[in-house]
C-alpha atoms as a PDB file:
ATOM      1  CA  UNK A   1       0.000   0.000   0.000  1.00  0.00           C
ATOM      2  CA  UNK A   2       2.712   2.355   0.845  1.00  0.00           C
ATOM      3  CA  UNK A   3       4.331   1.951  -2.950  1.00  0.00           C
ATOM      4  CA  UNK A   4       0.625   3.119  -4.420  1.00  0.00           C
ATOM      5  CA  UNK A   5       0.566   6.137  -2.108  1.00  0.00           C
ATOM      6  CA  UNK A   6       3.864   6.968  -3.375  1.00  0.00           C
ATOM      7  CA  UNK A   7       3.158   6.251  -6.838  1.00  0.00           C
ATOM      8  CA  UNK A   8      -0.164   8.629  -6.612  1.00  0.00           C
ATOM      9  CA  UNK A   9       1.934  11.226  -5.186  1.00  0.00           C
ATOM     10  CA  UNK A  10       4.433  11.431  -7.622  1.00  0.00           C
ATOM     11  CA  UNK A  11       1.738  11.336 -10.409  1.00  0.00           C
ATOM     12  CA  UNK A  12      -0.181  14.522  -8.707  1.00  0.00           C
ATOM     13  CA  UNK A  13       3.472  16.049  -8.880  1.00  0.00           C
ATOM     14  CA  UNK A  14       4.390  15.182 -12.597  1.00  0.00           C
ATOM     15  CA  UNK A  15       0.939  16.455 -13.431  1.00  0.00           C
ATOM     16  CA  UNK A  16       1.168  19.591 -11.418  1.00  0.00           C
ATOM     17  CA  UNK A  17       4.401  20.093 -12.782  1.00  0.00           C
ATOM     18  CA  UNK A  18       3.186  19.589 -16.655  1.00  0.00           C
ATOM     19  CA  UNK A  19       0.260  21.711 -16.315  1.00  0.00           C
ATOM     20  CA  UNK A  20       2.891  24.341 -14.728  1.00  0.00           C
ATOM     21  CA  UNK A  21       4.752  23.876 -18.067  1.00  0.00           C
ATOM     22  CA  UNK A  22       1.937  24.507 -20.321  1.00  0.00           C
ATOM     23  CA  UNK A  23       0.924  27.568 -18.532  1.00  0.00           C
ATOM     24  CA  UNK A  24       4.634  29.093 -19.149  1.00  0.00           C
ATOM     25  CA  UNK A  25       4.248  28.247 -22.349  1.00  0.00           C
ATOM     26  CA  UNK A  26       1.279  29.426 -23.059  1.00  0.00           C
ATOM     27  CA  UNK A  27       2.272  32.997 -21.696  1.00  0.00           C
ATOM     28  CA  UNK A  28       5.721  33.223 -23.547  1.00  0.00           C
ATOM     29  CA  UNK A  29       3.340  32.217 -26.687  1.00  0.00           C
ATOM     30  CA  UNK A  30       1.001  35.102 -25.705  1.00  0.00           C
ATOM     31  CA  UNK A  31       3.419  37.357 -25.228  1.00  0.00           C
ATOM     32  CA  UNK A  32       5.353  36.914 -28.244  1.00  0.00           C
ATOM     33  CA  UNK A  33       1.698  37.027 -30.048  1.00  0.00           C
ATOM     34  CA  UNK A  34       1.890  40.234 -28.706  1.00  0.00           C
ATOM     35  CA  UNK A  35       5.445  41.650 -29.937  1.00  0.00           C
ATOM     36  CA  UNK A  36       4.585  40.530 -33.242  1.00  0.00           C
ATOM     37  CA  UNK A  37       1.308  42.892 -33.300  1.00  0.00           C
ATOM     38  CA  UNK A  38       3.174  45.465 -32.076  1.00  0.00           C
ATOM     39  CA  UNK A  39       5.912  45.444 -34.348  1.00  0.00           C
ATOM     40  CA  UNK A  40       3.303  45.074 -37.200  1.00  0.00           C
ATOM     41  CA  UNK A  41       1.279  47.408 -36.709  1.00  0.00           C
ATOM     42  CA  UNK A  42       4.087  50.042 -35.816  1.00  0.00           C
ATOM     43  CA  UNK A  43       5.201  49.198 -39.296  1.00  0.00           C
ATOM     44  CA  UNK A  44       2.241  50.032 -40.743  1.00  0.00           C
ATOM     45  CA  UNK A  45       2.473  53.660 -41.187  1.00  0.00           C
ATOM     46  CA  UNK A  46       5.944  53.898 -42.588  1.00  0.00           C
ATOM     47  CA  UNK A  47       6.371  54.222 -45.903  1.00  0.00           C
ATOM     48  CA  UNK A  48       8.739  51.872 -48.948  1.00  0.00           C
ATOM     49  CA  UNK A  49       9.761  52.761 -51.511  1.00  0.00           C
ATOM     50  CA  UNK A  50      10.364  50.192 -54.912  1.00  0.00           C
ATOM     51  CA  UNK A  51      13.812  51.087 -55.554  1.00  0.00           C
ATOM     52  CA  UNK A  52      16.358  48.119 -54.446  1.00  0.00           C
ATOM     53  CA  UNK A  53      18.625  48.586 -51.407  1.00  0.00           C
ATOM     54  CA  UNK A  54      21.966  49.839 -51.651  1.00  0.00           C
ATOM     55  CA  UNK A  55      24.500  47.272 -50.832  1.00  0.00           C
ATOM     56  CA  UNK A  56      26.403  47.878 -47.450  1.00  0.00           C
ATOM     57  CA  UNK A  57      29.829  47.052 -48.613  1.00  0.00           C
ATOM     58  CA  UNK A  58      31.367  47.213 -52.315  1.00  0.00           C
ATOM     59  CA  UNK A  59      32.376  44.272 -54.177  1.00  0.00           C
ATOM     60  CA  UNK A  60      35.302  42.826 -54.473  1.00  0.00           C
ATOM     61  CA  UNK A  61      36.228  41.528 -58.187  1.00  0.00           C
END
């Protein structure tokens, strides 16, 4: 008997522990949701142009 109470303790834990997990996860995925429509809609208003971007550094032939 003392094996099954251990063994139902240590399943309340794991499952504790997972549903812990998916909570964190859940916020971090939230959160990041919520960079992303920030960053997109602060985006938004600016203005591109067509013209191709200038390269940073010249070539070397």
């Amino acid at each position: 008997m003392y094996e099954y109470e251990l063994h139902q303790i240590r399943s309340t834990e794991m499952r504790r522990e997972a549903a812990n997990e998916r909570l964190a996860r859940e916020a971090m995925r939230g959160a990041r949701a919520a960079r992303r429509e920030q960053a997109r809609q602060a985006t938004e208003g600016e203005v591109h142009t067509e013209r191709p971007r200038r390269h940073l550094f010249a070539r070397a032939w």
